[in-house]
C-alpha atoms as a PDB file:
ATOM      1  CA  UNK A   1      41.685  49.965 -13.990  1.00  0.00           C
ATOM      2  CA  UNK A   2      41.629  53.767 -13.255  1.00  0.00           C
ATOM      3  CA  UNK A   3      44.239  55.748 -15.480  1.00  0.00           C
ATOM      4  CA  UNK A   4      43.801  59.773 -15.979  1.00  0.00           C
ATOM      5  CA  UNK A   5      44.690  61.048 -20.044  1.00  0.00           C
ATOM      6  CA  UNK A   6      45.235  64.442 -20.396  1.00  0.00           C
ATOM      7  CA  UNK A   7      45.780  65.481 -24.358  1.00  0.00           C
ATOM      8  CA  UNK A   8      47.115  68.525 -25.326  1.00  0.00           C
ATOM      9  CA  UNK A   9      49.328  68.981 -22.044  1.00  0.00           C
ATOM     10  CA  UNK A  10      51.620  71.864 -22.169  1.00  0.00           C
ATOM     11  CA  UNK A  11      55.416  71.168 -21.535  1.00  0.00           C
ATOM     12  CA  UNK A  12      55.580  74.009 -19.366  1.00  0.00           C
ATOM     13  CA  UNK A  13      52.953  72.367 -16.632  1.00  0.00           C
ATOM     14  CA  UNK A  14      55.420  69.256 -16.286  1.00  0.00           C
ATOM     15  CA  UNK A  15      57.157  68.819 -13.190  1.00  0.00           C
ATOM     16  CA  UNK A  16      60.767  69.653 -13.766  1.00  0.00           C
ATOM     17  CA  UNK A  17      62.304  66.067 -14.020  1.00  0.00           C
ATOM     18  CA  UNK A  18      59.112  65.214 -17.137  1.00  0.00           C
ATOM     19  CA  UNK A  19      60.143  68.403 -19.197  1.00  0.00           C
ATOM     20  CA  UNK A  20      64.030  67.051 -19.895  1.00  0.00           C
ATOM     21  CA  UNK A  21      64.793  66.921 -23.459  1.00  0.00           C
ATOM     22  CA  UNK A  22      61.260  68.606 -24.332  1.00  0.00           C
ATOM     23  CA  UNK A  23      60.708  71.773 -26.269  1.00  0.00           C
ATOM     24  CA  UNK A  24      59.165  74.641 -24.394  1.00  0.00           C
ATOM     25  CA  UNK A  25      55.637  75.943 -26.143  1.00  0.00           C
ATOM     26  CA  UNK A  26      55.005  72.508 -27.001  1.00  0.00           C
ATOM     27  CA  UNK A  27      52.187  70.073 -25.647  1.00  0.00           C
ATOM     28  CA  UNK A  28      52.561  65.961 -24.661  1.00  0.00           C
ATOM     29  CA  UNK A  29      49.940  63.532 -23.688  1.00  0.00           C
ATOM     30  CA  UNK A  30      50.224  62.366 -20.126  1.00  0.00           C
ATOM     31  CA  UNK A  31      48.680  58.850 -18.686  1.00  0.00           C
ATOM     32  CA  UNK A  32      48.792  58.145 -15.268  1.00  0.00           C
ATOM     33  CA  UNK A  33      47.576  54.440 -14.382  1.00  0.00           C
ATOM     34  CA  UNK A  34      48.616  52.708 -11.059  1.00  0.00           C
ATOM     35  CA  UNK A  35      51.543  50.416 -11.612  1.00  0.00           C
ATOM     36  CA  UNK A  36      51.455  46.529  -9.694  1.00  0.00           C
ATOM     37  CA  UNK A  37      47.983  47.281  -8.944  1.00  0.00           C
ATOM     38  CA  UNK A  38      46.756  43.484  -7.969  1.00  0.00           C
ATOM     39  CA  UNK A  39      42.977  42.523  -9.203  1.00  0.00           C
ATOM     40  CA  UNK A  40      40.528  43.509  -6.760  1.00  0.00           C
ATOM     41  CA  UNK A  41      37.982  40.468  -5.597  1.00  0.00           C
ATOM     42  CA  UNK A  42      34.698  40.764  -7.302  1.00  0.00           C
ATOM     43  CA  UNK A  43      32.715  42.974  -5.950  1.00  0.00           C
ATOM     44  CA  UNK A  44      29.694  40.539  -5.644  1.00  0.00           C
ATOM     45  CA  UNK A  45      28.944  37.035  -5.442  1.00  0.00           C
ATOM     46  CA  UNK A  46      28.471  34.350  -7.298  1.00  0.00           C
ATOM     47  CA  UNK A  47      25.258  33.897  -6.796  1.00  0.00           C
ATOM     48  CA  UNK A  48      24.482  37.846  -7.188  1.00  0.00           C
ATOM     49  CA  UNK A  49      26.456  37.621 -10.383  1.00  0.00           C
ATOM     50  CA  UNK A  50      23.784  34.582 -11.878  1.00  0.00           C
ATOM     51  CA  UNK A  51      20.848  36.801 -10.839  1.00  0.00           C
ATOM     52  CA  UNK A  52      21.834  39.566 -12.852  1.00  0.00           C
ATOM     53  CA  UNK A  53      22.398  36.731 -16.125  1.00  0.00           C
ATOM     54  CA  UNK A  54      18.612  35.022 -15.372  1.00  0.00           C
ATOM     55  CA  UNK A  55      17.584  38.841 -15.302  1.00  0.00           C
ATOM     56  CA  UNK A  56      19.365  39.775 -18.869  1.00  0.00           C
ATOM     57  CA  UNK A  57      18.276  36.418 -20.287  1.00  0.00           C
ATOM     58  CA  UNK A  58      14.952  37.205 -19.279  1.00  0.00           C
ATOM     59  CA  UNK A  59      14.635  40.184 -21.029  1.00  0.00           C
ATOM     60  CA  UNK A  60      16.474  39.532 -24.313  1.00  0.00           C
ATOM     61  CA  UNK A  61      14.106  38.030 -26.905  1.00  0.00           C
ATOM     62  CA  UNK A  62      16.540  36.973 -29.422  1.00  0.00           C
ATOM     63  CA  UNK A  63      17.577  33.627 -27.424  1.00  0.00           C
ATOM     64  CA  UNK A  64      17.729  30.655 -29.440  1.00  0.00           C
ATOM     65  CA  UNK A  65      18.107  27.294 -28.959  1.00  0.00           C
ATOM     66  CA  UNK A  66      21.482  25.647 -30.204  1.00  0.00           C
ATOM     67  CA  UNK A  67      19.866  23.332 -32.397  1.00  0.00           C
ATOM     68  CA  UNK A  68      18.356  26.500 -34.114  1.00  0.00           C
ATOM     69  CA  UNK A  69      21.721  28.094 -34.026  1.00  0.00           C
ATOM     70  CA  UNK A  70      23.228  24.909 -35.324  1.00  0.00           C
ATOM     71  CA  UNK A  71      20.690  25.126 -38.117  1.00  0.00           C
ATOM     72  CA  UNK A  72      21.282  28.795 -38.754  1.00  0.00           C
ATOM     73  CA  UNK A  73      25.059  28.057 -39.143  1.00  0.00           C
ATOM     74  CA  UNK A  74      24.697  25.159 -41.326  1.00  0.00           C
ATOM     75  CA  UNK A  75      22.371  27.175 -43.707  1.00  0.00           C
ATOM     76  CA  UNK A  76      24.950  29.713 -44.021  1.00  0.00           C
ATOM     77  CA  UNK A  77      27.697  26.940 -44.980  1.00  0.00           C
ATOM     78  CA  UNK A  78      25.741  25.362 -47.947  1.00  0.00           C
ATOM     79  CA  UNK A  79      25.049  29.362 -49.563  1.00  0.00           C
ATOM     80  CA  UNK A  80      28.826  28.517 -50.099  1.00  0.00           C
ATOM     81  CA  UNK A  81      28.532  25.069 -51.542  1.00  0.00           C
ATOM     82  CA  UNK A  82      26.246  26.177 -54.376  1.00  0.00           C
END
């Protein structure tokens, strides 16, 4: 989602129907985000999306197994049992 944030806005730059009820001299934070915007479709495919996984998984050498995982957890339990 796309929204603009501008701190430190002065009142004065407001249009007309934002300044109501605000003091002159003073400065607001405006947000502007696009309302009922409806999810765009992903922007590639499935298959494009499983490429780019085998590519991260390929290049991340702290993969485990889950038995090893399993094993890691359990270790971690019993430090509690003693």
């Amino acid at each position: 989602m796309n929204k603009i944030v501008r701190e430190h806005y002065p009142v004065e730059n407001l249009p007309a129907d934002l300044r109501e009820g605000l003091t002159d001299g003073s400065t607001v934070r405006v947000v502007v985000e696009i309302e009922n915007r409806s999810p765009s479709p992903a922007e590639i495919s499935f298959a494009e999306f499983m490429t780019q996984v085998e590519a991260y998984r390929n290049q991340d050498d702290r993969r485990v197994t889950s038995a090893e995982a399993v094993a890691r957890i359990r270790e971690l339990r019993d430090e509690w049992d003693d």
